[in-house]
PDB file of N, CA and C in Angstrom:
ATOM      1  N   UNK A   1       0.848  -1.177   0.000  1.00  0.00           N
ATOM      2  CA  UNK A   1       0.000   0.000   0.000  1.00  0.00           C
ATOM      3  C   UNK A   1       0.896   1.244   0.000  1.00  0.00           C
ATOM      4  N   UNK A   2       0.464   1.872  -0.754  1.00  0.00           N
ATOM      5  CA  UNK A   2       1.375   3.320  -1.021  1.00  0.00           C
ATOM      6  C   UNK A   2       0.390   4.169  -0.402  1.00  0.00           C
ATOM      7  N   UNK A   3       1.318   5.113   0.589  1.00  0.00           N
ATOM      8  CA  UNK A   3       0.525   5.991   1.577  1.00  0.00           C
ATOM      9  C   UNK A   3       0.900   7.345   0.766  1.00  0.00           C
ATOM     10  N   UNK A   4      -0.290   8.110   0.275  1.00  0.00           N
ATOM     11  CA  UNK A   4       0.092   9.447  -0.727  1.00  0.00           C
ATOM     12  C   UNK A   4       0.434  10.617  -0.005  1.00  0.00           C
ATOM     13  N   UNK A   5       1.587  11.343  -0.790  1.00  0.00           N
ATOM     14  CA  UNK A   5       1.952  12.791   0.190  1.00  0.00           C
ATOM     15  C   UNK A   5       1.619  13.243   0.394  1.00  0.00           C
ATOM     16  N   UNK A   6      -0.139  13.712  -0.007  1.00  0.00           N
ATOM     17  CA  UNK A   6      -0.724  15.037   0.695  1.00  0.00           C
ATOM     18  C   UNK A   6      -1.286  14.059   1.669  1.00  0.00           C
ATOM     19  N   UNK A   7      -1.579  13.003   1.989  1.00  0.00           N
ATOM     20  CA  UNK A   7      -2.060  12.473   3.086  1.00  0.00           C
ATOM     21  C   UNK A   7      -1.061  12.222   4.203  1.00  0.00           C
ATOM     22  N   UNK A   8       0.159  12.246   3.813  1.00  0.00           N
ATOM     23  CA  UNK A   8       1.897  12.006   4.550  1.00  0.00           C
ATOM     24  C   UNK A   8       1.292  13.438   5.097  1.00  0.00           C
ATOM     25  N   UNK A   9       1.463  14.754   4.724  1.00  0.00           N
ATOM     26  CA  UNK A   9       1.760  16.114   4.682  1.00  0.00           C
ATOM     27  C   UNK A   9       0.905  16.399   5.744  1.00  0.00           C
ATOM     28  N   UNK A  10      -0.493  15.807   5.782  1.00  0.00           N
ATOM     29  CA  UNK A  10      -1.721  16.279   6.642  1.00  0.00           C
ATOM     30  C   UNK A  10      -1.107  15.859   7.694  1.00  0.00           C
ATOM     31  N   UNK A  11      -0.970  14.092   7.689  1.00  0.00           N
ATOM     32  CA  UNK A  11      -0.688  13.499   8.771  1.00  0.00           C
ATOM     33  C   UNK A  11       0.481  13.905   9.629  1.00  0.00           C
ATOM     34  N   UNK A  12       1.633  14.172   9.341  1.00  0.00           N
ATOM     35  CA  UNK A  12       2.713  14.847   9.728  1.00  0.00           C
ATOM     36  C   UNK A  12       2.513  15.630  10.527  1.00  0.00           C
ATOM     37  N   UNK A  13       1.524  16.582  10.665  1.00  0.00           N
ATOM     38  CA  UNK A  13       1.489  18.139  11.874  1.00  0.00           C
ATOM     39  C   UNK A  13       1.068  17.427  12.775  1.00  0.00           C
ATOM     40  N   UNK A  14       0.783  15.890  13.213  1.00  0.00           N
ATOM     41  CA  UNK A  14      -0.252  16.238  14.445  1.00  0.00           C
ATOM     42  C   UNK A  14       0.963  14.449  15.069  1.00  0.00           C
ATOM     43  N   UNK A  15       2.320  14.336  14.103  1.00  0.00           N
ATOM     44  CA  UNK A  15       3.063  12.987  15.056  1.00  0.00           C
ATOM     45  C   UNK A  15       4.077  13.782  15.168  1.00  0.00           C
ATOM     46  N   UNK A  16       4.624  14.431  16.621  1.00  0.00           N
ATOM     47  CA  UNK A  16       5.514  14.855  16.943  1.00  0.00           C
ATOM     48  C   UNK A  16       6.812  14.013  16.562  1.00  0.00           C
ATOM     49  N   UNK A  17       6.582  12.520  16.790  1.00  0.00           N
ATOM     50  CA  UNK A  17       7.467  11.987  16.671  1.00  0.00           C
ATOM     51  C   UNK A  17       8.339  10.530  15.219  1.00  0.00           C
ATOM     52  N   UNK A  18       7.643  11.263  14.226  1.00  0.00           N
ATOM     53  CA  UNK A  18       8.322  11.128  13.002  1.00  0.00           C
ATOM     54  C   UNK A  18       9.043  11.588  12.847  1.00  0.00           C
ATOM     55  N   UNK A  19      10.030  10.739  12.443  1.00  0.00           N
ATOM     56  CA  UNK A  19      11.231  10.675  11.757  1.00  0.00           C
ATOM     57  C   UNK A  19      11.279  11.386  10.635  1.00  0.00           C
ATOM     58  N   UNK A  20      12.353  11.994   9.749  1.00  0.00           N
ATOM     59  CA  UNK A  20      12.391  12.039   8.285  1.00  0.00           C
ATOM     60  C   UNK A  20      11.740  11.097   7.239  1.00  0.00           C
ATOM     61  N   UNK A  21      11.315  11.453   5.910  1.00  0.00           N
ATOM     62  CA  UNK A  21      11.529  10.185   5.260  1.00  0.00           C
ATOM     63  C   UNK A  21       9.763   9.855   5.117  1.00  0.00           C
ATOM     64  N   UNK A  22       9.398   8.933   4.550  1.00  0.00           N
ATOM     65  CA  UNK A  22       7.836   8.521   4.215  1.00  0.00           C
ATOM     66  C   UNK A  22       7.459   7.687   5.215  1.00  0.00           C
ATOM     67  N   UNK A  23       6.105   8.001   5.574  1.00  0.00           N
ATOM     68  CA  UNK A  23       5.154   7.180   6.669  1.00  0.00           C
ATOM     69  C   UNK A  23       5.430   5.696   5.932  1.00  0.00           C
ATOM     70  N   UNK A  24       5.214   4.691   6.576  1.00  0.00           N
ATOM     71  CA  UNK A  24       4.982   3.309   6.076  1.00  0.00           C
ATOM     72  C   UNK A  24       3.688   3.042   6.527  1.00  0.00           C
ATOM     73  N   UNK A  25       2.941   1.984   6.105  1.00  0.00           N
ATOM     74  CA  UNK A  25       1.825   1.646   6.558  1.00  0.00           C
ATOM     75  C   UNK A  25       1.648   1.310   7.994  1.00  0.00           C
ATOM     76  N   UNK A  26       2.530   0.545   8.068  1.00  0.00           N
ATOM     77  CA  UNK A  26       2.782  -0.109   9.624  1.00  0.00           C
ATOM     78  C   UNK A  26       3.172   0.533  10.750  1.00  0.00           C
ATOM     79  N   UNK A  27       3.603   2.344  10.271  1.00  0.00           N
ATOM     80  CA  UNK A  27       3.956   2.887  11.371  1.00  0.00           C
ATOM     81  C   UNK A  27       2.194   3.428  12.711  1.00  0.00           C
ATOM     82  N   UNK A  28       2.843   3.269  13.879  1.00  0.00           N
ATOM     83  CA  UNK A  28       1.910   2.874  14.883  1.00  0.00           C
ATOM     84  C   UNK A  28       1.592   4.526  15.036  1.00  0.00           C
ATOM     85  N   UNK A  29       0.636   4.974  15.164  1.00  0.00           N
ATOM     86  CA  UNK A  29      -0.238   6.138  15.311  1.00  0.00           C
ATOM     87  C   UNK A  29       0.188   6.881  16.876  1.00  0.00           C
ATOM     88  N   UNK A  30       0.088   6.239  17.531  1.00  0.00           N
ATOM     89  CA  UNK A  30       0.495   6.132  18.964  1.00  0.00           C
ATOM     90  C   UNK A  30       1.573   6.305  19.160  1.00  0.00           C
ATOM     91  N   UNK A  31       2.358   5.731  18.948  1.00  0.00           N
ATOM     92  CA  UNK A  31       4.025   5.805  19.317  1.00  0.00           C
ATOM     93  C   UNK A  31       4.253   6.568  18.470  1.00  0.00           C
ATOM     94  N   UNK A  32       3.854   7.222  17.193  1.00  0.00           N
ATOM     95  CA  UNK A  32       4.438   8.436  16.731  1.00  0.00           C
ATOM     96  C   UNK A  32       3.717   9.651  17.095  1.00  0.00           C
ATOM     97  N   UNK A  33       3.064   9.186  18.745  1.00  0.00           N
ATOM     98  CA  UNK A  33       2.428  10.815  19.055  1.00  0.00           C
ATOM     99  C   UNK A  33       1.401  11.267  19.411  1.00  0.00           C
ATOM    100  N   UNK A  34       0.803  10.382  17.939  1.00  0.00           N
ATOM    101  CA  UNK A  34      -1.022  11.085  17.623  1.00  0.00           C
ATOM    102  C   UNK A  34      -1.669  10.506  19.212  1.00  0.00           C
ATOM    103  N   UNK A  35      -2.241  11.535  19.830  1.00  0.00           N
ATOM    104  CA  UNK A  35      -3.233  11.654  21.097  1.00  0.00           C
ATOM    105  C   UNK A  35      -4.290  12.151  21.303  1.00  0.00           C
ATOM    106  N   UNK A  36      -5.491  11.746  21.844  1.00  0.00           N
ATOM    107  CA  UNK A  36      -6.442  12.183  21.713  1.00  0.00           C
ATOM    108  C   UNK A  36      -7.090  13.454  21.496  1.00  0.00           C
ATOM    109  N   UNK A  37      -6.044  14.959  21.677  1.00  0.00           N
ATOM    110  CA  UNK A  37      -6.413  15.573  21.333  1.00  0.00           C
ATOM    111  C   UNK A  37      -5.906  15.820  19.660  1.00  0.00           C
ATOM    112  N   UNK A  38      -4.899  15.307  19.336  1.00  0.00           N
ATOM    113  CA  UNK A  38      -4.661  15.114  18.085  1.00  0.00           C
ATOM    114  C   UNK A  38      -5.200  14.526  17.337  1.00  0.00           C
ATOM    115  N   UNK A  39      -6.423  13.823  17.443  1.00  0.00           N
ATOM    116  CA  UNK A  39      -7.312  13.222  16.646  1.00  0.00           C
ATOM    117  C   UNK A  39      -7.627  13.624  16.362  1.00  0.00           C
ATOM    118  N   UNK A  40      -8.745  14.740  17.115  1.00  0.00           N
ATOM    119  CA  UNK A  40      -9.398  15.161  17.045  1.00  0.00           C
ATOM    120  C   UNK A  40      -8.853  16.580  15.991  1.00  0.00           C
ATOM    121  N   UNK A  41      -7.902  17.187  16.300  1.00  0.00           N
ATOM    122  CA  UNK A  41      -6.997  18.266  15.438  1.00  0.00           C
ATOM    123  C   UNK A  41      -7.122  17.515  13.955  1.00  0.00           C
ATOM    124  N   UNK A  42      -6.830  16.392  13.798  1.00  0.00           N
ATOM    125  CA  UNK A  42      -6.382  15.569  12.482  1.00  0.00           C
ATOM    126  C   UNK A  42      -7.874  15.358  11.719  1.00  0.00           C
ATOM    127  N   UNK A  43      -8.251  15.136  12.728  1.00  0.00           N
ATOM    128  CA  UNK A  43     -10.112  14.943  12.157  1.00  0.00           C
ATOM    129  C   UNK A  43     -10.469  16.330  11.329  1.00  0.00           C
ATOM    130  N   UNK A  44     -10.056  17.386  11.690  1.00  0.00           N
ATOM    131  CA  UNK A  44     -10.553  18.379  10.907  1.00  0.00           C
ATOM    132  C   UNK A  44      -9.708  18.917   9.854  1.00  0.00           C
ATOM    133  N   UNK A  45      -8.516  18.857  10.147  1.00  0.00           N
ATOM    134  CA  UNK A  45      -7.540  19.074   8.623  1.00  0.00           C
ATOM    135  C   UNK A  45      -7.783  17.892   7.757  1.00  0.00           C
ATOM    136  N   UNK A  46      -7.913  16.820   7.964  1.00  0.00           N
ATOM    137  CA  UNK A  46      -8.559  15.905   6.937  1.00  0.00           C
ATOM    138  C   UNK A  46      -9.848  16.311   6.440  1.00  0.00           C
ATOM    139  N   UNK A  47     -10.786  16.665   7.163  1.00  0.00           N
ATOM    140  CA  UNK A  47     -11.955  16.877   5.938  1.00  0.00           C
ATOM    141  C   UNK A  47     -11.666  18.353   5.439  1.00  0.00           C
ATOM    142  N   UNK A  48     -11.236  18.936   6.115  1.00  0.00           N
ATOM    143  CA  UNK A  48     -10.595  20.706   4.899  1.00  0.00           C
ATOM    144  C   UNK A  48      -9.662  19.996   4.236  1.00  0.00           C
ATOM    145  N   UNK A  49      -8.747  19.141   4.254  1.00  0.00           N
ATOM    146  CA  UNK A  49      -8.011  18.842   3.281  1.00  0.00           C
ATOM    147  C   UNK A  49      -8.435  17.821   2.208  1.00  0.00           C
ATOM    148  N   UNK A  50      -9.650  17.124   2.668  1.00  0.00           N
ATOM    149  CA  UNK A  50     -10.224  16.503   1.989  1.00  0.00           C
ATOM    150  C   UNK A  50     -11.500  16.728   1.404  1.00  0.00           C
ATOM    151  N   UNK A  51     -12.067  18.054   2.021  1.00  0.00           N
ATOM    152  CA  UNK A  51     -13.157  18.344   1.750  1.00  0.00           C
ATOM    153  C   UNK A  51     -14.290  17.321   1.855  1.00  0.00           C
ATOM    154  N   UNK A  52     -14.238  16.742   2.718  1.00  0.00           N
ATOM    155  CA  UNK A  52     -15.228  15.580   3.161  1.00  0.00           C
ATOM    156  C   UNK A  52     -15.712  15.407   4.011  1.00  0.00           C
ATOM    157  N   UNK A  53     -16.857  15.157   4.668  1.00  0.00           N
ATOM    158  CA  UNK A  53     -16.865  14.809   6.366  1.00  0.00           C
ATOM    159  C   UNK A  53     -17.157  13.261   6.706  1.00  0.00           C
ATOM    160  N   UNK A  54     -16.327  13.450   7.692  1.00  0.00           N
ATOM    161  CA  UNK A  54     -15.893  11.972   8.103  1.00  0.00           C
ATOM    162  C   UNK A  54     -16.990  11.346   9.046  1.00  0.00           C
ATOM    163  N   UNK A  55     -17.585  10.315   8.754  1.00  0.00           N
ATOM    164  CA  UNK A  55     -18.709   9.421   9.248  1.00  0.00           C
ATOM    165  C   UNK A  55     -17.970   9.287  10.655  1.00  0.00           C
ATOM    166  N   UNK A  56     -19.178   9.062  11.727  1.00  0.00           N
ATOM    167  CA  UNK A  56     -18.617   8.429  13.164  1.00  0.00           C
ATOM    168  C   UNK A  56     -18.251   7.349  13.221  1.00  0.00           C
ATOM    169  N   UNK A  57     -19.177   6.212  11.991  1.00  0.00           N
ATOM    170  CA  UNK A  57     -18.793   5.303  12.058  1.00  0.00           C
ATOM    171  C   UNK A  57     -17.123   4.441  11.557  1.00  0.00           C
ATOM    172  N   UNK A  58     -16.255   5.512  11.379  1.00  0.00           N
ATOM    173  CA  UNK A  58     -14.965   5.098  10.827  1.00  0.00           C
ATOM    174  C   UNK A  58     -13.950   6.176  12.297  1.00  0.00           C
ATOM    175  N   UNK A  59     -14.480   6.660  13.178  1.00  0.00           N
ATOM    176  CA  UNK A  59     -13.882   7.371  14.262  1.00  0.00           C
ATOM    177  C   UNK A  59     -13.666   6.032  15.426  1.00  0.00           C
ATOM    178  N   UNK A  60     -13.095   5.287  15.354  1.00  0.00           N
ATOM    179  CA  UNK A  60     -12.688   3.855  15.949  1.00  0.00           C
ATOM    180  C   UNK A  60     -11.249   3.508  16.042  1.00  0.00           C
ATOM    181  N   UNK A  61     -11.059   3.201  17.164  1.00  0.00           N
ATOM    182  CA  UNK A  61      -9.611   2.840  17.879  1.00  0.00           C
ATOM    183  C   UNK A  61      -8.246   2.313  16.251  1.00  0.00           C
ATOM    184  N   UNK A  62      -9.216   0.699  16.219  1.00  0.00           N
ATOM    185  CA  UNK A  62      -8.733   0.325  14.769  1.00  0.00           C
ATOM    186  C   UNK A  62      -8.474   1.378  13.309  1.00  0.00           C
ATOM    187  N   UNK A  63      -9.180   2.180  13.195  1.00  0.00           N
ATOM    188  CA  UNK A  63      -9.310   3.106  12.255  1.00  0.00           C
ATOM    189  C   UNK A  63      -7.854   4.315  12.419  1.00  0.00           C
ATOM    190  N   UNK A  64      -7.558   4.311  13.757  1.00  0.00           N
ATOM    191  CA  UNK A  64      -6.288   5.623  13.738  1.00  0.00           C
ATOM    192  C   UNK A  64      -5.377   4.345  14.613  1.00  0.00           C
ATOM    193  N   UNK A  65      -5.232   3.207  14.487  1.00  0.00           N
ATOM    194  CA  UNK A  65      -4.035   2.333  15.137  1.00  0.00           C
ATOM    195  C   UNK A  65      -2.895   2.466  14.337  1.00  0.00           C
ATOM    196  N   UNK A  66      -2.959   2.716  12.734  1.00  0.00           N
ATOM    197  CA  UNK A  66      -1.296   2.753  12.207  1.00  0.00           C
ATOM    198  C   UNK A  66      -1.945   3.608  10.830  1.00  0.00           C
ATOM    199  N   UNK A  67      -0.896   4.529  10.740  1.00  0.00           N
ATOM    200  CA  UNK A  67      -1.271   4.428   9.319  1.00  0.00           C
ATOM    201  C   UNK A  67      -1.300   4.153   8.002  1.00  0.00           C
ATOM    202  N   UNK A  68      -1.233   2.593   7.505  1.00  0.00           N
ATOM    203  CA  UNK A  68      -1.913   2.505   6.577  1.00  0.00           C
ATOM    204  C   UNK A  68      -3.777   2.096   7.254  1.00  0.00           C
ATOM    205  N   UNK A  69      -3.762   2.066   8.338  1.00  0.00           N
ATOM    206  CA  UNK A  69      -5.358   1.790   8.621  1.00  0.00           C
ATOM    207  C   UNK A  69      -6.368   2.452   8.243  1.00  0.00           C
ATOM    208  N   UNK A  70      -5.503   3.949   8.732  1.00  0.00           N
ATOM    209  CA  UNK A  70      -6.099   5.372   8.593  1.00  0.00           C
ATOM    210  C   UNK A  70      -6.391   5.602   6.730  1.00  0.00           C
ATOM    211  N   UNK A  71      -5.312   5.667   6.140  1.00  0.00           N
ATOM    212  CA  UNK A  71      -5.531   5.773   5.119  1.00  0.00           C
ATOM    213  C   UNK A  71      -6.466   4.792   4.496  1.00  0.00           C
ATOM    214  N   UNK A  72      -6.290   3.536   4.631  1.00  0.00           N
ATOM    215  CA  UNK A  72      -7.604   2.708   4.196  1.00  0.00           C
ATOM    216  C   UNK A  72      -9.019   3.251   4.230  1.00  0.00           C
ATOM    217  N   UNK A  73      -9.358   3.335   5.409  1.00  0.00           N
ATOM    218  CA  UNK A  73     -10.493   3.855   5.684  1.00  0.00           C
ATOM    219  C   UNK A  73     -10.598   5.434   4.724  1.00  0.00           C
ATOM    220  N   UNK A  74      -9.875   5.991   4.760  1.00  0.00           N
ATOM    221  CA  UNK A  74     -10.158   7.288   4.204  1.00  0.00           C
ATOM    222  C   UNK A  74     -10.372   7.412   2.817  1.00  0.00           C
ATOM    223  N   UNK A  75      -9.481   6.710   2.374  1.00  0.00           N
ATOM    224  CA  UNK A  75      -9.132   6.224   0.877  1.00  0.00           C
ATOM    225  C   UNK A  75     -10.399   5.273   0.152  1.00  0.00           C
ATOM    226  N   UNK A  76     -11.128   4.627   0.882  1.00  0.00           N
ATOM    227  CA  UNK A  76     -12.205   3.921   0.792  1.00  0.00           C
ATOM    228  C   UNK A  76     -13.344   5.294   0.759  1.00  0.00           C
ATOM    229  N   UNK A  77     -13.474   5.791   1.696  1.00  0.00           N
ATOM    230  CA  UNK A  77     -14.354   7.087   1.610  1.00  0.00           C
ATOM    231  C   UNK A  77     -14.516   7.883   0.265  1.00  0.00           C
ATOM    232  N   UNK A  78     -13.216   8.144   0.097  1.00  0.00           N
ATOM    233  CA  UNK A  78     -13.172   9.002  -0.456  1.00  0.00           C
ATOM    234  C   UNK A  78     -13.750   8.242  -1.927  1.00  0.00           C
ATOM    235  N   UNK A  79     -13.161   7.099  -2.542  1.00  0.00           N
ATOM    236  CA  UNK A  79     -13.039   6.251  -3.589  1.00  0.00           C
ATOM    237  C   UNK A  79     -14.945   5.870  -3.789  1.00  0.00           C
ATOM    238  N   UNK A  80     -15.741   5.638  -2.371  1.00  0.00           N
ATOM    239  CA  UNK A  80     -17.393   6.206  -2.253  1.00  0.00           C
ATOM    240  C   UNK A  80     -17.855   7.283  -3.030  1.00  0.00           C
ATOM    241  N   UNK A  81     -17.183   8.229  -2.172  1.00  0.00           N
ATOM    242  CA  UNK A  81     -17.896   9.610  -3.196  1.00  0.00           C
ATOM    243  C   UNK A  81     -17.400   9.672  -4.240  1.00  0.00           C
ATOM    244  N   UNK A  82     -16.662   9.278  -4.596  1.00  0.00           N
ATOM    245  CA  UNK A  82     -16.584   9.691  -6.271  1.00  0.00           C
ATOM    246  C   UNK A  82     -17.665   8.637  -6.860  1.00  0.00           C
ATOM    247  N   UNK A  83     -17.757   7.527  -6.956  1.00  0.00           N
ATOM    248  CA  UNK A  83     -18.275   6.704  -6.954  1.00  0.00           C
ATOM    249  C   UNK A  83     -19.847   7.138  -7.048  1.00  0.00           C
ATOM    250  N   UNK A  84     -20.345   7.843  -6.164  1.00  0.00           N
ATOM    251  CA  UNK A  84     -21.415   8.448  -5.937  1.00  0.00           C
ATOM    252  C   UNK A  84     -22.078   7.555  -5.151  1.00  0.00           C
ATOM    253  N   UNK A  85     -21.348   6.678  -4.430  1.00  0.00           N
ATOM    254  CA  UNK A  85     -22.382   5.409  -3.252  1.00  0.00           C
ATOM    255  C   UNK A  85     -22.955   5.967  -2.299  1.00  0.00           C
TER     256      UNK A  85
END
């Protein structure tokens, strides 16, 4: 799974603790940082950056555990609306 740069770029302001270099899928959400009030921060630069609003039903532990999870879910969303589902 290829994690895309404007989704790297969003994600980036809110993991203090990334490294240089590209997210991997497998990197852990948690240990690079993201905290509950950073979810919540991330929750809203994603839909301005995505121009979308994000269902409750994808606001779940599993859903921000690493991100390629995150991106799944989002990437699925998004791949909906165009779709027009």
């Amino acid at each position: 799974m290829e994690i895309p740069h404007e989704f790297q770029a969003i994600l980036r302001r809110h993991l203090p603790y990334a490294g240089p270099g590209d997210l991997s899928p497998g990197d852990d959400l948690t240990a690079l940082g993201l905290d509950s009030m950073g979810v919540v921060q991330l929750l809203v630069d994603l839909e301005d950056g995505y121009d979308r609003e994000l269902p409750d039903d994808i606001l779940d532990e599993e859903t921000f555990a690493t991100v390629g999870s995150l991106w799944a879910r989002l990437s699925a969303l998004l791949e909906s609306t165009r779709a027009g589902l």
